[in-house]
Structures are given as structure tokens and as C-alpha cells.
Protein backbone atom coordinates (compact mmCIF):
# COMPACT_ATOMS: atom_id res chain seq x y z
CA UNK A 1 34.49 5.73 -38.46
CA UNK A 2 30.99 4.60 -38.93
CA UNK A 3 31.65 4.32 -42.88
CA UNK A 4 34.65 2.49 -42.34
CA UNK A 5 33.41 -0.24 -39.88
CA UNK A 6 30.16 -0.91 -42.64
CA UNK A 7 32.97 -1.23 -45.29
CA UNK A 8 35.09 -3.77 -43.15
CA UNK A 9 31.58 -5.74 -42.16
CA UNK A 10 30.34 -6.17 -46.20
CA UNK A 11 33.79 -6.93 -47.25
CA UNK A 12 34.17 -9.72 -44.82
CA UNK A 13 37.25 -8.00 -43.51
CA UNK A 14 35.60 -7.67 -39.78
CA UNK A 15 34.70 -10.96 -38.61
CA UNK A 16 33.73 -13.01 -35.37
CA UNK A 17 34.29 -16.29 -34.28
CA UNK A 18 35.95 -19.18 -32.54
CA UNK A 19 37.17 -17.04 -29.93
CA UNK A 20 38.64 -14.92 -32.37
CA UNK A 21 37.89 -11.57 -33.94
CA UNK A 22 40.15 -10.61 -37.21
CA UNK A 23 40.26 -7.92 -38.61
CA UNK A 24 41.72 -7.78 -42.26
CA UNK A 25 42.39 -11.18 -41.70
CA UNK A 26 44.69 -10.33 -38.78
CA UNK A 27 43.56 -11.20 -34.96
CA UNK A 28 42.93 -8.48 -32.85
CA UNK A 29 42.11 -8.56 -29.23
CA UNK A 30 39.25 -5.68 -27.56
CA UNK A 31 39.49 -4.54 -24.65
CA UNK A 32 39.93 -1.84 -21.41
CA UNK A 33 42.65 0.36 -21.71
CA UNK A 34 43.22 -0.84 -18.15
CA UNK A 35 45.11 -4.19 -19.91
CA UNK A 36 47.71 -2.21 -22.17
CA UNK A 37 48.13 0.16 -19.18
CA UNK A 38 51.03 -1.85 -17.10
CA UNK A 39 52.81 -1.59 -20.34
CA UNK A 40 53.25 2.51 -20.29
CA UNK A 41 53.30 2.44 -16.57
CA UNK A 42 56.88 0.52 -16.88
CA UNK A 43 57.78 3.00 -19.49
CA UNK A 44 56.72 5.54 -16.83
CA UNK A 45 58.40 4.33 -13.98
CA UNK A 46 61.17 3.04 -16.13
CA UNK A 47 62.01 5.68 -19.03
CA UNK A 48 64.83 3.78 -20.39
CA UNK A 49 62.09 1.08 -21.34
CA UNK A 50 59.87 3.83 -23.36
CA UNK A 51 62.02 3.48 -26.35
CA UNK A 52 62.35 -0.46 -26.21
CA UNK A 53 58.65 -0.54 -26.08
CA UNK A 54 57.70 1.88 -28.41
CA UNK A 55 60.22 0.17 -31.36
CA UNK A 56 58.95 -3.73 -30.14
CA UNK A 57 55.38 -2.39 -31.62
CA UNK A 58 56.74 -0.29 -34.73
CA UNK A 59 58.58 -3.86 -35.29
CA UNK A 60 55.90 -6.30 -35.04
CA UNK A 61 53.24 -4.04 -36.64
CA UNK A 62 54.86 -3.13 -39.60
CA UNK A 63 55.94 -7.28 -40.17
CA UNK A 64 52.17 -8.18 -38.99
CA UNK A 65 49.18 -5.72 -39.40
CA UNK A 66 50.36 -2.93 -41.55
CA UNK A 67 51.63 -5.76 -43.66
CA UNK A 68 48.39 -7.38 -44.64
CA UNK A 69 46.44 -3.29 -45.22
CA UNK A 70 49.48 -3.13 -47.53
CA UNK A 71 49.17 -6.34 -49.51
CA UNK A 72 45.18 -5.67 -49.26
CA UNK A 73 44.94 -1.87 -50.18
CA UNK A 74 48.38 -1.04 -51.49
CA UNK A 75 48.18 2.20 -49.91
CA UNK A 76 50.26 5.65 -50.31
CA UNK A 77 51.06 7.27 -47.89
CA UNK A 78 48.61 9.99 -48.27
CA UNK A 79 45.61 6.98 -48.24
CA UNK A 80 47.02 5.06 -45.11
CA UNK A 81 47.05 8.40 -43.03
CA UNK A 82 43.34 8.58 -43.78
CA UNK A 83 43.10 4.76 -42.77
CA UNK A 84 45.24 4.67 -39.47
CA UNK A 85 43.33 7.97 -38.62
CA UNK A 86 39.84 6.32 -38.85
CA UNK A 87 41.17 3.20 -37.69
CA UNK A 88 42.41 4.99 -34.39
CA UNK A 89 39.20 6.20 -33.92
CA UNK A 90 37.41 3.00 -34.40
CA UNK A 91 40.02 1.26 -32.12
CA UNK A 92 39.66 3.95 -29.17
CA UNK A 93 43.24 5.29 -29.73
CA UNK A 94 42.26 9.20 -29.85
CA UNK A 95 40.61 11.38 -32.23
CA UNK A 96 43.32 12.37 -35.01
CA UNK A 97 44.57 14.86 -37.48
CA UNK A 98 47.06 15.28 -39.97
CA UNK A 99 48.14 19.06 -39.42
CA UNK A 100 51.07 19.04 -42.12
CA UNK A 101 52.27 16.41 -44.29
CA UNK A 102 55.54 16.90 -46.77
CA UNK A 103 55.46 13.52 -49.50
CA UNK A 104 58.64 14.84 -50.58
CA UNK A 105 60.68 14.38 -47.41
CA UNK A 106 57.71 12.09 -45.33
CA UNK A 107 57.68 14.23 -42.69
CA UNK A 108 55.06 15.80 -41.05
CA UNK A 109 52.77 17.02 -37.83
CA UNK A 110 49.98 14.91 -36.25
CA UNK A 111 47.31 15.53 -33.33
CA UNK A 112 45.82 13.42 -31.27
CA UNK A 113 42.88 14.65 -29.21
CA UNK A 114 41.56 12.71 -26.27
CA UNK A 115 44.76 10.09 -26.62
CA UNK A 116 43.54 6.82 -24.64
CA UNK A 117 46.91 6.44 -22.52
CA UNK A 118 47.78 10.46 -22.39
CA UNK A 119 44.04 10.56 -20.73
CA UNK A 120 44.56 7.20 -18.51
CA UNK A 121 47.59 8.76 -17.33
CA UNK A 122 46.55 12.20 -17.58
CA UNK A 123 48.75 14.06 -14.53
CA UNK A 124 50.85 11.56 -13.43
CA UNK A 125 53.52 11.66 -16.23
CA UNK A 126 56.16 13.94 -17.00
CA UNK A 127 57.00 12.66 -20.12
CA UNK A 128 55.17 11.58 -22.75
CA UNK A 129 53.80 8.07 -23.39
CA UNK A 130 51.60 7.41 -26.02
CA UNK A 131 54.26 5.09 -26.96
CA UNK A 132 52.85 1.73 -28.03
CA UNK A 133 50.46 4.32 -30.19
CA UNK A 134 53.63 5.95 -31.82
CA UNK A 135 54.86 2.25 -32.60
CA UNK A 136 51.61 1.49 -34.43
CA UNK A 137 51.52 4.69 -36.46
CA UNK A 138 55.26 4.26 -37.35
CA UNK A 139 55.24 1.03 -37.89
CA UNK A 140 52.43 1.47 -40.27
CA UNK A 141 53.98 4.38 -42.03
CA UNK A 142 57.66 2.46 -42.59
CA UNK A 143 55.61 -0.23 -44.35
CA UNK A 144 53.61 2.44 -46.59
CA UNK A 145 56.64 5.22 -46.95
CA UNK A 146 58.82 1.75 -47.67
CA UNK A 147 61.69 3.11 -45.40
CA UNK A 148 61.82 3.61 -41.67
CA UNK A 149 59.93 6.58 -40.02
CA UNK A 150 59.79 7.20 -36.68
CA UNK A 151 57.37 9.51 -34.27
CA UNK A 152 58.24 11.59 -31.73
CA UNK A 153 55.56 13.15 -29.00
CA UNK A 154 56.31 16.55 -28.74
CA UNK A 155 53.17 17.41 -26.36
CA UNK A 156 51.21 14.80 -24.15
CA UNK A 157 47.82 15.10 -22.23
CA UNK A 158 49.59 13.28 -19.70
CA UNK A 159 51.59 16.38 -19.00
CA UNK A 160 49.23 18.64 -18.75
CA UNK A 161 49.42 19.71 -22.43
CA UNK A 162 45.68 20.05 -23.87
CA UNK A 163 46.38 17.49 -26.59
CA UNK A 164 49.24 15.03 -27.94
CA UNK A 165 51.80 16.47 -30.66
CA UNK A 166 53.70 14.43 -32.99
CA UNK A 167 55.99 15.31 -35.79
CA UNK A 168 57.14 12.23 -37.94
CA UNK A 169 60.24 11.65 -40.25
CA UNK A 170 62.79 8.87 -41.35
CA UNK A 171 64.87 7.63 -38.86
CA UNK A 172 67.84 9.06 -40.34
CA UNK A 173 66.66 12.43 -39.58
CA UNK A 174 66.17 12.09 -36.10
CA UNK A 175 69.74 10.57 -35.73
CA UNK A 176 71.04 13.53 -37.13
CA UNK A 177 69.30 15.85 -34.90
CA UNK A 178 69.84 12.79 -31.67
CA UNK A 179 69.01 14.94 -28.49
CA UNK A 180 68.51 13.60 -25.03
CA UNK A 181 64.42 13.88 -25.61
CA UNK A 182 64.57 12.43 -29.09
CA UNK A 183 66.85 8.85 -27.68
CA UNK A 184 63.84 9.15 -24.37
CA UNK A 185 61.60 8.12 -26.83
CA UNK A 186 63.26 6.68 -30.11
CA UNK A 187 65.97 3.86 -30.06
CA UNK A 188 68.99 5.72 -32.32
């Protein structure tokens, strides 16, 4: 994470100023989890909204952030894991880990140990919602897999579960398989 902020900093891709901090060229706000709390807590209180949310980030992050890292790095797959995992770290998102990974069929399993809303909301959820997280990760992935991949939490520290479980795939996939949990969390 360390390595990764020094690299931003001497490229110039880390900057301050104006008000502004960019990073990659892109604006990016810091701050307490506190202010992109209300936005799971309606997903909470509101499940039919967890989906809406989750693919209004996957939207605007693959057209916006994962955009420019793709234009900048060009990135497989493979490579952008490695960046969105040390990029969640950096950001506060969790500490992450690609536990399988199929190039073939872009599917896989991810972990994500000490998840920053699964521990805000840690025993007051039944359901998962790390889901402006999963819109990030799948947002970025679409843009480097060049198709549409969703995620879909499978365990959540929310719910008592000792970490948050993932498994990704293309979209097409999940429609197939379209259960009451997957449509909770994915809009198919």
C-alpha cells in the first residue's frame, strides 16, 4: 500500500490542491465512513434500494475512475485485481484477497477482511451491504474484463460472518442462475 502511494506521489498521479485532491487525474473526496454510511443504511432499511445503489456506482465508476487506470495502465485483468486490491487498502475499503480467479470464464472468489461498512454496520444487518464497494470492484472489472461482471456478497461481517465473501462473474451468468438473493443484490 505503502509502495503504491510513493509510486502515485513521484508520478504526479496523487496530487493536492485548490480544494481538490485527484488522484490519477480523477477527484476524489477523503473522508469518515460516517458520510457514505446513510447510503447503506437506506439499502438496509430499504433492500429493494441495495441493488439500485450498488449498479449507480458499478455505472459511474466504470465511465469515470476505472476509465482513466484503463487509458493510464491498460491493465488485464490479472494486473487491475492487484491494483483495486492495494487501492482498497489505501482507500480504507478492507484488507483484500483474491482466493480463486478463472481468466477463462472471469469468474472468481474474493475476501475482504475488516470491510469498512460490514464493520460500521457490524450486527445490525441481515443482509449484506458492502454494496457501493461491490459497485467499485465491478465496475472496475467490466472496464478491464471489457464486458459486464457483477459481484455478489456471499458472507458479510455485518451478519455476523467473520469476513466478507464475494464470488464474481458476467452478468449473464448470474441471470441464468437469478435467485431471490442474487436480484437482493444485483439488478437482472
Amino acid at each position: 500500500m505503502i509502495q503504491l502511494l510513493q509510486k502515485l506521489l513521484m508520478m504526479r498521479q496523487f496530487t493536492f490542491g485548490q480544494g481538490m485532491t485527484k488522484i490519477l487525474g480523477e477527484r476524489v473526496v477523503l473522508g469518515p465512513v460516517e458520510i457514505i454510511a446513510p447510503c447503506t443504511s437506506l439499502a438496509i432499511e430499504k433492500p429493494e434500494y441495495a441493488a439500485k445503489l450498488y449498479e449507480g456506482v458499478r455505472t459511474s465508476f466504470n465511465d469515470g475512475w476505472a476509465d482513466a487506470v484503463g487509458k493510464m495502465y491498460g491493465f488485464k485483468p490479472q494486473d487491475y485485481f492487484k491494483f483495486l486490491i492495494d487501492m482498497s487498502k489505501l482507500g480504507g475499503w478492507g484488507e483484500g484477497t483474491l482466493v480463486e480467479f478463472n481468466s477463462e470464464t472471469s469468474e472468481g472468489k474474493f475476501i475482504n477482511n475488516n470491510s469498512a461498512m460490514g464493520s460500521y454496520f457490524k450486527g445490525k444487518s441481515t443482509r449484506p451491504v458492502d454494496h457501493i464497494w461491490r459497485g467499485l470492484a465491478a465496475g472496475g472489472l467490466s472496464k478491464a474484463f471489457k464486458k459486464d461482471i457483477d459481484w455478489f456478497e456471499t458472507k458479510c461481517i455485518a451478519t455476523g460472518a467473520e469476513r466478507c465473501e464475494f464470488v464474481f462473474k458476467p452478468r449473464e451468468k448470474f441471470i441464468q442462475e437469478k435467485s431471490e438473493e442474487i436480484i437482493s443484490q444485483i439488478p437482472i
